[in-house]
Protein backbone atom coordinates (compact mmCIF):
# COMPACT_ATOMS: atom_id res chain seq x y z
CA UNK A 1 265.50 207.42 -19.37
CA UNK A 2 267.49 210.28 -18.20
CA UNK A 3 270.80 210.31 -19.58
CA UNK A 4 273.39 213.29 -18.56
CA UNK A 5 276.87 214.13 -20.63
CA UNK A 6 279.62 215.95 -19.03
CA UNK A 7 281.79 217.98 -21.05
CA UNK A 8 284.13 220.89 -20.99
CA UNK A 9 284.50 223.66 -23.58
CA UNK A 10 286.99 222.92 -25.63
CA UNK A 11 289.53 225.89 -27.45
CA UNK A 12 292.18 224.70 -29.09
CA UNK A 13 291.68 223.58 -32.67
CA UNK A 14 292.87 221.10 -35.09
CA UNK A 15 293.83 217.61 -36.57
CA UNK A 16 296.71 217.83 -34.41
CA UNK A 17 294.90 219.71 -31.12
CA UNK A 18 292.36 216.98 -31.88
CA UNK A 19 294.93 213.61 -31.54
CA UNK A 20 296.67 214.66 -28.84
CA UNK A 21 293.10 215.03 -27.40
CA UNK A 22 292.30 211.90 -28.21
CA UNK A 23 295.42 210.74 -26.70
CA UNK A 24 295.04 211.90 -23.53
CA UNK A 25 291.83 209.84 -23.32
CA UNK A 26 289.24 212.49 -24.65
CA UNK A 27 286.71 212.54 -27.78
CA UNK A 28 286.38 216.12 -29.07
CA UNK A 29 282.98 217.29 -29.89
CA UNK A 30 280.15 219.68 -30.98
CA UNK A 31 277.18 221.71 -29.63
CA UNK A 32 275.11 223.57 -32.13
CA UNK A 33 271.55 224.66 -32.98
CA UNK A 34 269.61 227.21 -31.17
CA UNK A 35 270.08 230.69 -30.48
CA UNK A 36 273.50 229.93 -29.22
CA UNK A 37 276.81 229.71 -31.04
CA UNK A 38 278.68 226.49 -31.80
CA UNK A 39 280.22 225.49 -28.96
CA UNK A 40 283.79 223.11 -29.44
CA UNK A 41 283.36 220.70 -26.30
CA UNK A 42 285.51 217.25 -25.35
CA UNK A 43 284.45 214.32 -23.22
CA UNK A 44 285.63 211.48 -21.45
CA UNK A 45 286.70 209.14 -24.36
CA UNK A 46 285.33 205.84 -22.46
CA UNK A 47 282.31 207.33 -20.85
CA UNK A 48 280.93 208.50 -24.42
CA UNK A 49 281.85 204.94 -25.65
CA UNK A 50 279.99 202.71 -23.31
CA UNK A 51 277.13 205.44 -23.75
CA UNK A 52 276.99 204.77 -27.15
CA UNK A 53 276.87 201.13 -26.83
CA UNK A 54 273.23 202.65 -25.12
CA UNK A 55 270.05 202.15 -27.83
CA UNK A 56 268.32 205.18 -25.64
CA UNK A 57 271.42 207.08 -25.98
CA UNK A 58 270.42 207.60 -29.46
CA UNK A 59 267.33 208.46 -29.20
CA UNK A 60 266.78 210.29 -26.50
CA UNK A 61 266.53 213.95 -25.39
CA UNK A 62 269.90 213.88 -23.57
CA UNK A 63 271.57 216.60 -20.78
CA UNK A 64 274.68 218.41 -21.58
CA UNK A 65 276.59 219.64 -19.12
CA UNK A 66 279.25 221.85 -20.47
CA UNK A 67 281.31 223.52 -17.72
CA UNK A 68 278.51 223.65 -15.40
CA UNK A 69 275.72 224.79 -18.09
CA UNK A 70 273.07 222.16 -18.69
CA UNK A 71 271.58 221.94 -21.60
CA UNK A 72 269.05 219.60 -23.77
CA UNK A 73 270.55 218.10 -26.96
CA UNK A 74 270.02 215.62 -29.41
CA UNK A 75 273.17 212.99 -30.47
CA UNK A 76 273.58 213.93 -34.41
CA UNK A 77 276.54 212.33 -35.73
CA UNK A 78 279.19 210.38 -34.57
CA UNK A 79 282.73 209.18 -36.45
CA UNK A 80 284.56 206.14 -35.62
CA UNK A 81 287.77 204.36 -36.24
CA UNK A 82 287.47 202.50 -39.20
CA UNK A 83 288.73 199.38 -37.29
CA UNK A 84 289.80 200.29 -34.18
CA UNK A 85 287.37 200.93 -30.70
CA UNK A 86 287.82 204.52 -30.78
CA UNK A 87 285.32 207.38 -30.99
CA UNK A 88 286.65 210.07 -33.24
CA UNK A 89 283.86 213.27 -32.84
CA UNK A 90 280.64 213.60 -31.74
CA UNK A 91 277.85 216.15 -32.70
CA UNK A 92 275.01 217.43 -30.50
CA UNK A 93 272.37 219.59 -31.39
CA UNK A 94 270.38 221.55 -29.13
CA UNK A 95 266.60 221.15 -28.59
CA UNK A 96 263.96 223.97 -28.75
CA UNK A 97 261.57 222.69 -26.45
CA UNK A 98 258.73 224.89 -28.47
CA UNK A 99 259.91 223.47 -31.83
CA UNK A 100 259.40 219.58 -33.46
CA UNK A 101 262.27 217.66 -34.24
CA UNK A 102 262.87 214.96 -36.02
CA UNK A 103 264.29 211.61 -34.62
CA UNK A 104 264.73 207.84 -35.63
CA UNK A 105 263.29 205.80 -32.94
CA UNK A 106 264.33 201.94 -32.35
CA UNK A 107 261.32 199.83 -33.40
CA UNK A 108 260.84 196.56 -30.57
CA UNK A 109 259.03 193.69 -32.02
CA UNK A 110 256.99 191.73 -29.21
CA UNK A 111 255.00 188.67 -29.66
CA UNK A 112 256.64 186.98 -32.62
CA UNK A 113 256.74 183.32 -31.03
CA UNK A 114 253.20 183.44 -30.91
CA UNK A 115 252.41 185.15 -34.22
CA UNK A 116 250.44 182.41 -36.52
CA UNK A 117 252.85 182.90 -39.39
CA UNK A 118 255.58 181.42 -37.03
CA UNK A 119 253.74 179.38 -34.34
CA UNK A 120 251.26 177.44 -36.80
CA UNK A 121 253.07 177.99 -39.98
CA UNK A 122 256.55 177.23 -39.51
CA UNK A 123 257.44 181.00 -40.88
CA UNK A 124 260.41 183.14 -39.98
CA UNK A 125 260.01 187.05 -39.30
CA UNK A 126 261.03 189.56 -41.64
CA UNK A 127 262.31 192.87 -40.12
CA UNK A 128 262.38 194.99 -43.16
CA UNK A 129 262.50 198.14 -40.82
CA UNK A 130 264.32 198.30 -37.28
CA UNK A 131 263.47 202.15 -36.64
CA UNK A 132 262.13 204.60 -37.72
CA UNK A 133 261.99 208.54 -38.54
CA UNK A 134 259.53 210.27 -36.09
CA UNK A 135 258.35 214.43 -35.45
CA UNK A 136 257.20 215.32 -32.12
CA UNK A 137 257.65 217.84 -29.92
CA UNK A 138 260.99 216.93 -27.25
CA UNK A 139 259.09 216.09 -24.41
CA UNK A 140 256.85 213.72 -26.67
CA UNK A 141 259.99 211.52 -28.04
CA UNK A 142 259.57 208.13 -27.52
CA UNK A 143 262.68 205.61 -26.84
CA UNK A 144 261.36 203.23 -28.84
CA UNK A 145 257.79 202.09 -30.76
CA UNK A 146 256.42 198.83 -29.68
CA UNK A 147 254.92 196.39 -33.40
CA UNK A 148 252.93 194.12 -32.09
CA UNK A 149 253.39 190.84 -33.69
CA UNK A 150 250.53 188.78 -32.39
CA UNK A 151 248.45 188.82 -35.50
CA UNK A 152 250.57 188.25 -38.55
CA UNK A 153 250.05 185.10 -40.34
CA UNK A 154 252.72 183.70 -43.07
CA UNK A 155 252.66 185.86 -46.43
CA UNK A 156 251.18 188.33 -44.51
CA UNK A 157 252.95 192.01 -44.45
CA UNK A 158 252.62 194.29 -41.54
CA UNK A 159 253.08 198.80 -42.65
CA UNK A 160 253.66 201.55 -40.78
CA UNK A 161 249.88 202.33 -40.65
CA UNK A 162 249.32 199.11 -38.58
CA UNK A 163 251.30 199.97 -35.86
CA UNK A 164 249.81 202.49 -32.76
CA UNK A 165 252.34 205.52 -31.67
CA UNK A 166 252.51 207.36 -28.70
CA UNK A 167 249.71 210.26 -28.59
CA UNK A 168 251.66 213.82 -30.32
CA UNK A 169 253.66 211.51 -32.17
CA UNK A 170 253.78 211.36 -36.00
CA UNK A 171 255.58 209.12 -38.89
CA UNK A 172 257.25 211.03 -40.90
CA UNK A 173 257.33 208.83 -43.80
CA UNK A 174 253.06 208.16 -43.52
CA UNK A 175 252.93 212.32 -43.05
CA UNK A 176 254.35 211.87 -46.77
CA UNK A 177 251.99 209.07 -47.76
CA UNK A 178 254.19 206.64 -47.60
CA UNK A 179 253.24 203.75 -45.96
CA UNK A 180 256.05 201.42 -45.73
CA UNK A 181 256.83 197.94 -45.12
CA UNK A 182 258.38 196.70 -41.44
CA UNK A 183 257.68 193.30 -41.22
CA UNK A 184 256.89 189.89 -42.95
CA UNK A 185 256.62 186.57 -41.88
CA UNK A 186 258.01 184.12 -45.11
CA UNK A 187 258.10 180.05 -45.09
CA UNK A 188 261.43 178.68 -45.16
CA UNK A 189 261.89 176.41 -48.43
CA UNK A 190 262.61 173.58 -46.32
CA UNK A 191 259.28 173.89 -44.95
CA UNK A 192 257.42 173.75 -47.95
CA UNK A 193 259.31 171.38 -49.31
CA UNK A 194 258.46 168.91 -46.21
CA UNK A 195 255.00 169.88 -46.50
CA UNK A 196 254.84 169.01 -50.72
CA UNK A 197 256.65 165.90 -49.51
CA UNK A 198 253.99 164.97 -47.22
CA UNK A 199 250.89 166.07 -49.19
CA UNK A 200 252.48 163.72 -52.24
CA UNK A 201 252.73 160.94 -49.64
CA UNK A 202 248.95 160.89 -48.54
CA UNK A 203 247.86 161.39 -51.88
CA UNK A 204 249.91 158.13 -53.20
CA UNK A 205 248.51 156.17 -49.62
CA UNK A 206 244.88 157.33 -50.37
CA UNK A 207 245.56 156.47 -54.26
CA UNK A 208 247.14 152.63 -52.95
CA UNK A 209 243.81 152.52 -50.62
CA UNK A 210 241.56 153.12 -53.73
CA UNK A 211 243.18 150.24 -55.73
């Protein structure tokens, strides 16, 4: 998904250059990294809200336009309102198209109805991860990783190493040797307990059959 951010270049500076900004509808903002300087820049306060409500947005290889200059970035950081709807900053960094970069990546579970834990076993699924940290060349970034769900039986625990990436694509964390946990498939208590309760009830019917 392409996904384009207009800004302008912003030169005032300030707490209070930076709430009367805000005021007047706009989110101030950064642009850094590269061979460039920083670059102050503000944006349309709603436009960068809704954006944000966007999973791609965040990770994504996104289009700055800044006056009229494209340019690739990454979303960094972003500060909201404690409590209110309101986007305080936002940080971009540019993208080196020759260099890796690091990115978390939205992980999409498919297939979990029909996973054994859950369809024969009665199990709920366990998302111990929901992204995670990637390094890849720009053009390689994925929107998302796809963890197939279809085999996983109850007490069973899927890693990192069981899921397939995109090709140029590595996990950081299994670069490292660490192989984490994403997901699990447990049985609810009140399924075991129904299933004790019915294994103790043939046992005493096969026991009164006996006598």
């Amino acid at each position: 998904m392409k996904i384009e951010v207009s800004a302008d270049k912003r030169t005032v500076q300030g707490k209070g250059a930076s709430r009367r900004l805000r005021g007047s509808g706009k989110v101030p903002g950064i642009i850094y990294g590269g061979d460039d300087a920083p670059q102050s820049i503000e944006m349309d306060h709603n436009d960068m809200y809704y954006k944000l409500k966007m999973e791609a947005f965040h990770a994504s290889i996104l289009t700055l336009n800044v006056s009229g200059k494209k340019e690739q970035a990454l979303l960094r950081d972003v500060q909201m309102h404690p409590y209110k709807q309101l986007v305080l900053h936002v940080d971009f960094q540019r993208v080196d198209t020759k260099k890796k970069i690091h990115m978390k990546v939205p992980l999409h579970f498919i297939n979990a109805e029909v996973a054994p834990g859950v369809k024969t076993s009665g199990g709920i699924v366990s998302h111990v991860l929901t992204e995670v940290d990637v390094t890849c060349l720009p053009k390689d970034l994925p929107e998302f990783i796809t963890v197939d769900l279809i085999d996983l039986a109850a007490g069973h625990t899927l890693h990192l190493s069981d899921i397939t990436v995109p090709d140029n694509v590595e996990i950081t964390a299994l670069v490292k040797g660490d192989d984490q946990a994403i997901a699990a498939i447990t049985i609810p208590r009140s399924v075991l307990a129904s299933e004790s309760a019915a294994e103790g009830g043939e046992a005493e019917g096969e026991a009164a059959a006996e006598d």
